[in-house]
C-alpha atoms as a PDB file:
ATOM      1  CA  UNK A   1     -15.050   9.005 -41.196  1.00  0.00           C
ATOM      2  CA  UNK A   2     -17.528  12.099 -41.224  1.00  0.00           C
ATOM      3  CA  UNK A   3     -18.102  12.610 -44.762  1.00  0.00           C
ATOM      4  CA  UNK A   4     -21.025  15.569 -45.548  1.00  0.00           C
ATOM      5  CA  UNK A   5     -23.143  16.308 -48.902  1.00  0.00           C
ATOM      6  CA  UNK A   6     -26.094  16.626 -50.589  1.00  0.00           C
ATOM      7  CA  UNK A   7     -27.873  14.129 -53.123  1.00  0.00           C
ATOM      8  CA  UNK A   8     -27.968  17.927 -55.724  1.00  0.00           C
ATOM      9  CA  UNK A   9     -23.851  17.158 -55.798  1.00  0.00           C
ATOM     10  CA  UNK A  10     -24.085  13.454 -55.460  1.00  0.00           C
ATOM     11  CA  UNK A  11     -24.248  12.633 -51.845  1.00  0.00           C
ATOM     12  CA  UNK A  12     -20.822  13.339 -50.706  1.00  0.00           C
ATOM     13  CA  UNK A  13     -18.559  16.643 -51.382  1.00  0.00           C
ATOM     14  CA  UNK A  14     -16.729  16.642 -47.706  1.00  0.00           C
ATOM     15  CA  UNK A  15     -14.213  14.171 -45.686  1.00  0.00           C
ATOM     16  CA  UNK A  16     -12.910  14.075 -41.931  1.00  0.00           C
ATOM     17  CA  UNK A  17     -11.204  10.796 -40.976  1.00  0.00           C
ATOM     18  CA  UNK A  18     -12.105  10.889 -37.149  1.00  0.00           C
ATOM     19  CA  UNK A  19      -9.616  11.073 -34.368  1.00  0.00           C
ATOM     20  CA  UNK A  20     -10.049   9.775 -30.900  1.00  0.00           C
ATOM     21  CA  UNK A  21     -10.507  13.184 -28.192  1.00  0.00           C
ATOM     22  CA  UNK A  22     -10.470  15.415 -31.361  1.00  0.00           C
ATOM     23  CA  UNK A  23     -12.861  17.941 -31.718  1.00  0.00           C
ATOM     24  CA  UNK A  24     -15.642  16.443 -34.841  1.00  0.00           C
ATOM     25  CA  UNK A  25     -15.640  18.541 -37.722  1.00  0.00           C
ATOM     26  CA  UNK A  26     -16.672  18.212 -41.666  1.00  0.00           C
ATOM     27  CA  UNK A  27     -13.346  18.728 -42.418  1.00  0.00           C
ATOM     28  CA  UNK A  28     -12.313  19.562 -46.299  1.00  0.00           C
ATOM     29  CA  UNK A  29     -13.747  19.392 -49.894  1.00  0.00           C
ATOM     30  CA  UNK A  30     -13.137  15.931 -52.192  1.00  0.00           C
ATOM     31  CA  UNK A  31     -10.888  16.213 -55.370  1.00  0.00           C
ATOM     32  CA  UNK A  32     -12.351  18.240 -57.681  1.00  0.00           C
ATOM     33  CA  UNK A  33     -14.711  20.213 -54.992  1.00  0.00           C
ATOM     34  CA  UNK A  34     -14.891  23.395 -54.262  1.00  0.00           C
ATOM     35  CA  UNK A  35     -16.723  24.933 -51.264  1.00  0.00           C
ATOM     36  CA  UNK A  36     -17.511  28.272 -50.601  1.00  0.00           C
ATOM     37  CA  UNK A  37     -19.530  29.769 -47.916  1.00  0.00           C
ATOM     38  CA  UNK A  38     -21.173  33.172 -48.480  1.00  0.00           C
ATOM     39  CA  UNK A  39     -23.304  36.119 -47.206  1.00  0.00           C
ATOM     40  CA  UNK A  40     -26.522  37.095 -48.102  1.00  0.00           C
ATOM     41  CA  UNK A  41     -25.148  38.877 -51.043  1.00  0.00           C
ATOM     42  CA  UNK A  42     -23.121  35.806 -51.902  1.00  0.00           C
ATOM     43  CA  UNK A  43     -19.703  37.238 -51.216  1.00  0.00           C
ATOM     44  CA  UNK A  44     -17.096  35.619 -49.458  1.00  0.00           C
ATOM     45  CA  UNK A  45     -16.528  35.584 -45.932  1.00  0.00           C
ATOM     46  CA  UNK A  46     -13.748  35.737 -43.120  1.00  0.00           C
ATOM     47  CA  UNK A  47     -12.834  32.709 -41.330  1.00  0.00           C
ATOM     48  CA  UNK A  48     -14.952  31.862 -38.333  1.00  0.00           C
ATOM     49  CA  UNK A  49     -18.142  33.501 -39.709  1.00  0.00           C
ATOM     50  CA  UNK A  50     -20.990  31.658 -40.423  1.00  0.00           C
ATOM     51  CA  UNK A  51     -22.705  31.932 -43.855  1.00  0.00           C
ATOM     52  CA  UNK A  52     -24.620  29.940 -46.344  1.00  0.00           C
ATOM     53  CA  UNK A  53     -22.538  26.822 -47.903  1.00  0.00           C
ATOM     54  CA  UNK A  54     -21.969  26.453 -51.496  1.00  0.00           C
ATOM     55  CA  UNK A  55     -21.087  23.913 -53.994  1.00  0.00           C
ATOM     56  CA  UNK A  56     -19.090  23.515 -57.189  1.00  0.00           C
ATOM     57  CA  UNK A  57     -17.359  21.641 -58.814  1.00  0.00           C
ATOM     58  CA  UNK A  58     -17.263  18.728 -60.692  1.00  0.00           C
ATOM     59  CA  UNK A  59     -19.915  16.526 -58.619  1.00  0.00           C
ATOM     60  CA  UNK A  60     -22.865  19.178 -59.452  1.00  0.00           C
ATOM     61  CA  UNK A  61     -26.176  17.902 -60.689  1.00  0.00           C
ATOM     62  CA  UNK A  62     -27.565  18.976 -63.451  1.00  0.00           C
ATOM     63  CA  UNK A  63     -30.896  20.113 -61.872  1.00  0.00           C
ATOM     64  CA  UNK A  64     -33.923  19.203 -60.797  1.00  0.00           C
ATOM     65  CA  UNK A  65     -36.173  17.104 -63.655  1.00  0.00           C
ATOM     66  CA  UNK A  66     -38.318  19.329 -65.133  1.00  0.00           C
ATOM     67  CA  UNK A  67     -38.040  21.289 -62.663  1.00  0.00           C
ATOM     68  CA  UNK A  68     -36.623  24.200 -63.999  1.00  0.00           C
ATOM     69  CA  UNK A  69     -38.148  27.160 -61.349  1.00  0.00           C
ATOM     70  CA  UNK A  70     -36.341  25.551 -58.289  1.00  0.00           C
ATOM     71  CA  UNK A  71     -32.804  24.304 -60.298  1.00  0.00           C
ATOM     72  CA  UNK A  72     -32.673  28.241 -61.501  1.00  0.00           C
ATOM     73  CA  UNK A  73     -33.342  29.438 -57.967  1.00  0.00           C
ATOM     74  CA  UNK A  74     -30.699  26.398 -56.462  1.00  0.00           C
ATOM     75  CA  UNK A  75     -28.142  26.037 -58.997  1.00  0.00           C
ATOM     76  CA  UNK A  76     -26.600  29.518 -60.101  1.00  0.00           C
ATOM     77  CA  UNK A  77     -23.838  30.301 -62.133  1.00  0.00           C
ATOM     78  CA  UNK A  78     -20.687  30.180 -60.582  1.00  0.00           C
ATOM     79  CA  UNK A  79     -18.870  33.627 -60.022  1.00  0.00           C
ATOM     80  CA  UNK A  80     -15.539  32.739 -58.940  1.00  0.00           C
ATOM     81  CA  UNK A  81     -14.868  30.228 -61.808  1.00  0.00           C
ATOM     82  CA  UNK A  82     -13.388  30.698 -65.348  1.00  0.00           C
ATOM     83  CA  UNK A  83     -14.725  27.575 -66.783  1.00  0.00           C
ATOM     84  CA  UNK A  84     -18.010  28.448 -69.054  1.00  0.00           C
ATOM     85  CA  UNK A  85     -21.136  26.884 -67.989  1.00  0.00           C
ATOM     86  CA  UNK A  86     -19.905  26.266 -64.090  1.00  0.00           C
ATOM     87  CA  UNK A  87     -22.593  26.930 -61.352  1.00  0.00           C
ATOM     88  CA  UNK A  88     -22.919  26.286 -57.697  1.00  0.00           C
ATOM     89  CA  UNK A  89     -25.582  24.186 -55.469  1.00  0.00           C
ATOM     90  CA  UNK A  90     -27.127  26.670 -52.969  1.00  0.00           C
ATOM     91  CA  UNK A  91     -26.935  24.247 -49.952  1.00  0.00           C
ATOM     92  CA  UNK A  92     -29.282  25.874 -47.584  1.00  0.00           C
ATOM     93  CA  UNK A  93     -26.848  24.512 -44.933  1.00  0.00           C
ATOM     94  CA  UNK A  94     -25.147  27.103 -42.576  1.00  0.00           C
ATOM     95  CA  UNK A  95     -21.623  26.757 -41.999  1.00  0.00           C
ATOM     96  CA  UNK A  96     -18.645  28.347 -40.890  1.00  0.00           C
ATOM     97  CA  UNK A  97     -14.371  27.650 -41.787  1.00  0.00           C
ATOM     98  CA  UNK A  98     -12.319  26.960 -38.533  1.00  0.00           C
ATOM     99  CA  UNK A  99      -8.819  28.555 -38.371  1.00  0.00           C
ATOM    100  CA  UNK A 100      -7.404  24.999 -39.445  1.00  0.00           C
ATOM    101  CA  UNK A 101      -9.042  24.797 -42.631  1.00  0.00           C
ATOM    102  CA  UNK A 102     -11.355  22.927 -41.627  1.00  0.00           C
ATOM    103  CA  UNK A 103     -15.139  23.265 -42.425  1.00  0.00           C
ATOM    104  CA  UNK A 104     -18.091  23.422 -39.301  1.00  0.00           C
ATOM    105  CA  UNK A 105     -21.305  22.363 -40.524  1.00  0.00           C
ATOM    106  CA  UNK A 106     -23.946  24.582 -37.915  1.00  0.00           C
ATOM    107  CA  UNK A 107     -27.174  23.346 -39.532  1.00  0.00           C
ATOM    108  CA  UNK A 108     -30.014  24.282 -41.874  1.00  0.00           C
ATOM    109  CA  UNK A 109     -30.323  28.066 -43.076  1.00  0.00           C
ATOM    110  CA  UNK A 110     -34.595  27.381 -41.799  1.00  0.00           C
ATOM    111  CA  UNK A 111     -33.250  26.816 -38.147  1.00  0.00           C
ATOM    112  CA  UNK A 112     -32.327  30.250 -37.882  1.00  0.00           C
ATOM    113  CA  UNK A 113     -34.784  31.848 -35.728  1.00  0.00           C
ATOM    114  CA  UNK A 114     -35.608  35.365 -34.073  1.00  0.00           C
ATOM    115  CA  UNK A 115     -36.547  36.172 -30.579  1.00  0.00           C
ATOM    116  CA  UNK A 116     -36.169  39.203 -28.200  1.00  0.00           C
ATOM    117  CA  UNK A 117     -34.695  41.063 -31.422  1.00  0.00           C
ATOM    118  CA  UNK A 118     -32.090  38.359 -31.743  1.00  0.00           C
ATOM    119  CA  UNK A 119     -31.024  36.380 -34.819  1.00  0.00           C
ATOM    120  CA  UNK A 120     -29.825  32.927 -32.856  1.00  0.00           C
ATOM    121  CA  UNK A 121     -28.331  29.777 -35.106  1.00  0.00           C
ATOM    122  CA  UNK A 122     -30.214  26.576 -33.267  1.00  0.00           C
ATOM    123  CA  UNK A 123     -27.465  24.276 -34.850  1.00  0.00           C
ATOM    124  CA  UNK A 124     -24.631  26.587 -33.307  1.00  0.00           C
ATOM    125  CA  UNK A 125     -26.141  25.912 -29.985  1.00  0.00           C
ATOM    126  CA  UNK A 126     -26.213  22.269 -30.176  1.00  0.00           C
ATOM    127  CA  UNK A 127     -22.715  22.240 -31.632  1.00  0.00           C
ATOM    128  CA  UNK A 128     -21.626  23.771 -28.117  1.00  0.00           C
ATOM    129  CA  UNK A 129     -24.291  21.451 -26.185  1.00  0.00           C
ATOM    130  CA  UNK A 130     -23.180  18.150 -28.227  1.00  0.00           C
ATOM    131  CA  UNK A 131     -19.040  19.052 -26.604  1.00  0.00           C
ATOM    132  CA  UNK A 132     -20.649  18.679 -22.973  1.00  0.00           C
ATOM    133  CA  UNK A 133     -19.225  15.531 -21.295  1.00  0.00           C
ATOM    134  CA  UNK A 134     -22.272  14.765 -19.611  1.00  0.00           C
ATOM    135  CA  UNK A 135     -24.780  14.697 -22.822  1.00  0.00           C
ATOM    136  CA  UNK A 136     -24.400  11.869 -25.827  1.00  0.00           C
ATOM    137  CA  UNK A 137     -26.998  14.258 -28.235  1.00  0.00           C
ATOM    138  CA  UNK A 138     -28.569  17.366 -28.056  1.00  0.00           C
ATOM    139  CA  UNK A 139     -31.434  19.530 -30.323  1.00  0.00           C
ATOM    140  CA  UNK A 140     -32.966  22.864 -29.871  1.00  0.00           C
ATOM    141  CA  UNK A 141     -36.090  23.826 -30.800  1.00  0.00           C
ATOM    142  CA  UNK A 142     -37.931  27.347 -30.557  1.00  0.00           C
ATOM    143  CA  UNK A 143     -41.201  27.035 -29.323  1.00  0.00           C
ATOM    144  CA  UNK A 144     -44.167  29.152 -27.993  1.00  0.00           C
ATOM    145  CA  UNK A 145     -43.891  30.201 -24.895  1.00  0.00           C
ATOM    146  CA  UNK A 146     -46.200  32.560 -22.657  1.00  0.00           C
ATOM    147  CA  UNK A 147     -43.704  34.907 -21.756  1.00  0.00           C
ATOM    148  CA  UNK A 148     -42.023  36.402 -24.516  1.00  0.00           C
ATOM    149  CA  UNK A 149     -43.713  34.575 -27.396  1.00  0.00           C
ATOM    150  CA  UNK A 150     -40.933  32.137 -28.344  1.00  0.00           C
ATOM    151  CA  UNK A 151     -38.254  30.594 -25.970  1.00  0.00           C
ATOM    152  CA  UNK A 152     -35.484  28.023 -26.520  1.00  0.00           C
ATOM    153  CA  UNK A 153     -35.760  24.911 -25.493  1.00  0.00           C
ATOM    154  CA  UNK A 154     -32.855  22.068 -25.532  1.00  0.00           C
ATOM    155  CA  UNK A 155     -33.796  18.601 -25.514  1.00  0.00           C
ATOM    156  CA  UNK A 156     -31.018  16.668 -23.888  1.00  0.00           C
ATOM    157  CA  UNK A 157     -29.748  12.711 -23.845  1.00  0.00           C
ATOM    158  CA  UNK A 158     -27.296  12.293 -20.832  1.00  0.00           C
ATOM    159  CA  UNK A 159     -24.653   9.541 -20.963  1.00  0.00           C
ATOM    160  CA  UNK A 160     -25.742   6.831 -18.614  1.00  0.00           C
ATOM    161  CA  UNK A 161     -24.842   7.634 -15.008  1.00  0.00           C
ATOM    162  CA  UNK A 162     -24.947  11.230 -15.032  1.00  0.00           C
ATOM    163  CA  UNK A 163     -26.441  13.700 -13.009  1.00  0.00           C
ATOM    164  CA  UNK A 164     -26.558  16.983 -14.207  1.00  0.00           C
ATOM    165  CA  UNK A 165     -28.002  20.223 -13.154  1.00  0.00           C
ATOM    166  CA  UNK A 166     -30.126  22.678 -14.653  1.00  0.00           C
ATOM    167  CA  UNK A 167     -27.596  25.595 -13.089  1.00  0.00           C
ATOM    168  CA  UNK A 168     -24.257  23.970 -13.623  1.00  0.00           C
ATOM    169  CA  UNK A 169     -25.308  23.045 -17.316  1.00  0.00           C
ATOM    170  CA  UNK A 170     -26.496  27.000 -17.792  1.00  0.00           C
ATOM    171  CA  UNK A 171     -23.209  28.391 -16.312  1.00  0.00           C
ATOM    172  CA  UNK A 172     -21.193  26.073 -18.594  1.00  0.00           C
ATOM    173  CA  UNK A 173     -22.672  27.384 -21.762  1.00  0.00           C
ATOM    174  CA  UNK A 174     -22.590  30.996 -20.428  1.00  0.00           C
ATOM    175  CA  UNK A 175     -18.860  30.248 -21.324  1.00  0.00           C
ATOM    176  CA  UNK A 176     -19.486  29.698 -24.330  1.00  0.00           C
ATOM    177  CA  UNK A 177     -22.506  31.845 -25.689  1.00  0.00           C
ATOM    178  CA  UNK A 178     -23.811  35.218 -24.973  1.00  0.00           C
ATOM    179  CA  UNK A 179     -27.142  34.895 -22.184  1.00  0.00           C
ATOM    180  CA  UNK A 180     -29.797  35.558 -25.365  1.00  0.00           C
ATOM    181  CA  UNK A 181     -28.627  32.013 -26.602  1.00  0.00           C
ATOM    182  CA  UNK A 182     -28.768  30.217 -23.533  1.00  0.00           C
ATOM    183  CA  UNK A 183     -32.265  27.539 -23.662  1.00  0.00           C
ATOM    184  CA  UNK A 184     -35.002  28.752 -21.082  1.00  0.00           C
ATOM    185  CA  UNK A 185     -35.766  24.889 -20.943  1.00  0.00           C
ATOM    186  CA  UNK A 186     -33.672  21.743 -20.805  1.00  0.00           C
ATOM    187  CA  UNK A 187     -35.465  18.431 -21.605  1.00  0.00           C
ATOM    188  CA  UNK A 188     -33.816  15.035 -20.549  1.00  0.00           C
ATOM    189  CA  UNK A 189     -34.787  12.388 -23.166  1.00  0.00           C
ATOM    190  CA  UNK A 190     -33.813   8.978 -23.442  1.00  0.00           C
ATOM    191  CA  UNK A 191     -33.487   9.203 -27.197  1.00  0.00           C
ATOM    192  CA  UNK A 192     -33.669  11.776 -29.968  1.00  0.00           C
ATOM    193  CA  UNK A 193     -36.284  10.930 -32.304  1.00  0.00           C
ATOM    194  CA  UNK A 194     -34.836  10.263 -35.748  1.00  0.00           C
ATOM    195  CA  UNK A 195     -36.582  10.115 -39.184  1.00  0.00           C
ATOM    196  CA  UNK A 196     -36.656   6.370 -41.505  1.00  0.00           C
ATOM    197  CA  UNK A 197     -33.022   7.450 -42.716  1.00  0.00           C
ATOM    198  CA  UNK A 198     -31.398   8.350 -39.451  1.00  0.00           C
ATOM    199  CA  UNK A 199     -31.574  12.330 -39.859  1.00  0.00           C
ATOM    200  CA  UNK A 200     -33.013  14.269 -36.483  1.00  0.00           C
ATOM    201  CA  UNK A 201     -37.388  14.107 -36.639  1.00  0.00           C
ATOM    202  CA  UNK A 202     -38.179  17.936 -35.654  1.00  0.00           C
ATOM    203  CA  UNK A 203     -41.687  17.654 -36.286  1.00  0.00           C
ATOM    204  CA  UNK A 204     -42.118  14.542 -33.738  1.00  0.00           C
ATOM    205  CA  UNK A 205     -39.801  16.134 -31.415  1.00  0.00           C
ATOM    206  CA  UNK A 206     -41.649  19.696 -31.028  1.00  0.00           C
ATOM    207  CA  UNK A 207     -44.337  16.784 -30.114  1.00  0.00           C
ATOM    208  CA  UNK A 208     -42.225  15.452 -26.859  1.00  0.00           C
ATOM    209  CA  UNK A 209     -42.084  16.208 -23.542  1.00  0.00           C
ATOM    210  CA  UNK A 210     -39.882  14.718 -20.728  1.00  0.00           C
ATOM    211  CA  UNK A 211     -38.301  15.213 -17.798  1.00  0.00           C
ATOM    212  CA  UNK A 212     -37.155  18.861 -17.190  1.00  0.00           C
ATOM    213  CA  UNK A 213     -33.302  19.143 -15.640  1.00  0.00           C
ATOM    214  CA  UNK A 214     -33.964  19.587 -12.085  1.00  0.00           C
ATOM    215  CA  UNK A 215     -33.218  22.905 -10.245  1.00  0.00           C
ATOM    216  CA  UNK A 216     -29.621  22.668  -8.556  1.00  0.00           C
ATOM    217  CA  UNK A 217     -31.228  25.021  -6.112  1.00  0.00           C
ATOM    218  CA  UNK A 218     -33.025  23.552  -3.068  1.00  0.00           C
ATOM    219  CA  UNK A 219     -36.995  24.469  -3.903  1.00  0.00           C
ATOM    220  CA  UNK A 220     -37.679  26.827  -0.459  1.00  0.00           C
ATOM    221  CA  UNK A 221     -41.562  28.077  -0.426  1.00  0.00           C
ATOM    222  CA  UNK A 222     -42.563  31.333   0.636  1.00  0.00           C
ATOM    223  CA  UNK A 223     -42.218  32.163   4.496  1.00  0.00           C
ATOM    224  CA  UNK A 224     -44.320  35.387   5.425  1.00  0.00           C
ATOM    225  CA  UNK A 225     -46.422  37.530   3.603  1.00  0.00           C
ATOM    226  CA  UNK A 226     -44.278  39.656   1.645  1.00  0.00           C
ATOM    227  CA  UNK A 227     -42.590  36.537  -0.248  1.00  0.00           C
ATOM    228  CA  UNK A 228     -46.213  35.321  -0.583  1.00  0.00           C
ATOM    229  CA  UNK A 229     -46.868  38.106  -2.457  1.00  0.00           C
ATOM    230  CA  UNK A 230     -43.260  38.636  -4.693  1.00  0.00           C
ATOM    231  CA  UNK A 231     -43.803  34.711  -5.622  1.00  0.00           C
ATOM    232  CA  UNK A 232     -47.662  35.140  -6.858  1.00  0.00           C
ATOM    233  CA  UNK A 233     -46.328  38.249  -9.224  1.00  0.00           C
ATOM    234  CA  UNK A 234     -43.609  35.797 -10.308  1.00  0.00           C
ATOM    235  CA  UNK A 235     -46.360  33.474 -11.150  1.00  0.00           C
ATOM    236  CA  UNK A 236     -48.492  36.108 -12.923  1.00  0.00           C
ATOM    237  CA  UNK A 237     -45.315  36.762 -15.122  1.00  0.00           C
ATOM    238  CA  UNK A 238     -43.500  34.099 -15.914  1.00  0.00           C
ATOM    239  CA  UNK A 239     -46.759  31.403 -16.051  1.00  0.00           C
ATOM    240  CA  UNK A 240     -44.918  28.646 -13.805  1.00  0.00           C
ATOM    241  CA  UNK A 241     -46.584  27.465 -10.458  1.00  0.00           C
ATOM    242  CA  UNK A 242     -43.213  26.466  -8.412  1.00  0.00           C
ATOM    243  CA  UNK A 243     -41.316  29.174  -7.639  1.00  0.00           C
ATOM    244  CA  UNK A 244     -38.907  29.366  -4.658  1.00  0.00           C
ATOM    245  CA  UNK A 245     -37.726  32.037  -2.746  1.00  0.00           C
ATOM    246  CA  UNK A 246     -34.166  31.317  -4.207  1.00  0.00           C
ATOM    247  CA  UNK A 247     -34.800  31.348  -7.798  1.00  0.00           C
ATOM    248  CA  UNK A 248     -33.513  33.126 -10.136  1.00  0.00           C
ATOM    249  CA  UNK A 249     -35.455  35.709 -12.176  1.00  0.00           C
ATOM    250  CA  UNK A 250     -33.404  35.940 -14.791  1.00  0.00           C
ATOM    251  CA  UNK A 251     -32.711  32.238 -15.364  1.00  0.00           C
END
């Protein structure tokens, strides 16, 4: 079972018995539940969009103890009931309803990140990377880079066995993501680090470093002058020493 929730509406408010070869969702709300996930000017959405997740319901928590700055900015009343007094539990959790019913949980609201004049969703990446058949667990982080001041990069655990290249993994997710979402980096770990109660560590893994998915393309160095020359710009640029004369640019 995949159940989902927050301790603010007592630890669980979503259910998903699990089926074998079935795609892993959070499925729908307990009895007495109701989940709702809007904009950023809390109205509702379409189906497939991804939006902030809220709570109501029964299961809410009163608030925070004496607390009462942070339970007015997290529990607000609740504008699509009739009963007085009812509020919702700002999640912070993005999220998105599949044409089944069923609800996709895509992460924290504070993984949403900017770069190149893009708004990208790191959880909706490693939704797509965690359906690969050759990884057990992904995570994306955006980190400095020297380039264009923050890159992607995708930390990686590969099922024993498997071999897997940088360019075949890249073309796979170009199926399934526009290029500005694609990771400039992959990074094979053996494990993801995970905090005391089993969540993902993203402090201690911005702190990692591993082995970097190898290159499908055969490294070829530069043969006259002229390639001599294109490769040392491509240096200058892009701040990576091995460049071959069949790299891509782009990638």
């Amino acid at each position: 079972w995949n159940v989902y929730g927050p301790t603010e509406t007592t630890i669980w408010s979503t259910t998903k018995q699990l089926i074998p070869n079935f795609p892993v969702n959070t499925g729908g709300p307990l009895a007495n539940t109701q989940l709702y996930i809007l904009d950023a000017h809390r109205q509702a959405i379409p189906i497939g969009v991804i939006g902030e997740l809220f709570i109501g319901g029964d299961s809410v928590a009163r608030g925070y103890h004496n607390r009462p700055e942070l339970t007015a900015e997290r529990f607000i009343p609740d504008p699509f009931s009739n009963k007085p007094g009812a509020r919702l539990y700002r999640t912070g959790d993005l999220a998105r309803y599949l044409p089944d019913g069923n609800l996709e949980f895509l992460g924290r609201m504070d993984q949403q990140v900017k770069i190149r004049g893009h708004r990208i969703e790191l959880g909706e990446i490693e939704s797509v990377l965690c359906t690969h058949p050759a990884l057990s667990a992904s995570a994306v982080l955006a980190q400095p880079d020297n380039v264009n001041g923050m890159g992607l990069t995708a930390f990686i655990v590969l099922k024993k066995a498997t071999a897997l290249s940088l360019e075949s993994l890249r073309a796979w997710l170009g199926e399934k993501l526009p290029d500005y979402m694609i990771p400039s980096r992959f990074v094979a770990l053996k494990t993801l680090p995970l905090t005391p109660n089993g969540k993902l560590d993203r402090k201690t893994l911005a702190k990692l470093d591993g082995l970097e998915l190898a290159s499908g393309t055969d490294y070829v160095a530069p043969r006259n002058q002229l390639e001599r020359e294109l490769v040392e710009i491509w240096r200058a640029v892009l701040h990576q020493e091995k460049i071959g004369i069949h790299d891509n640019f782009f990638n």
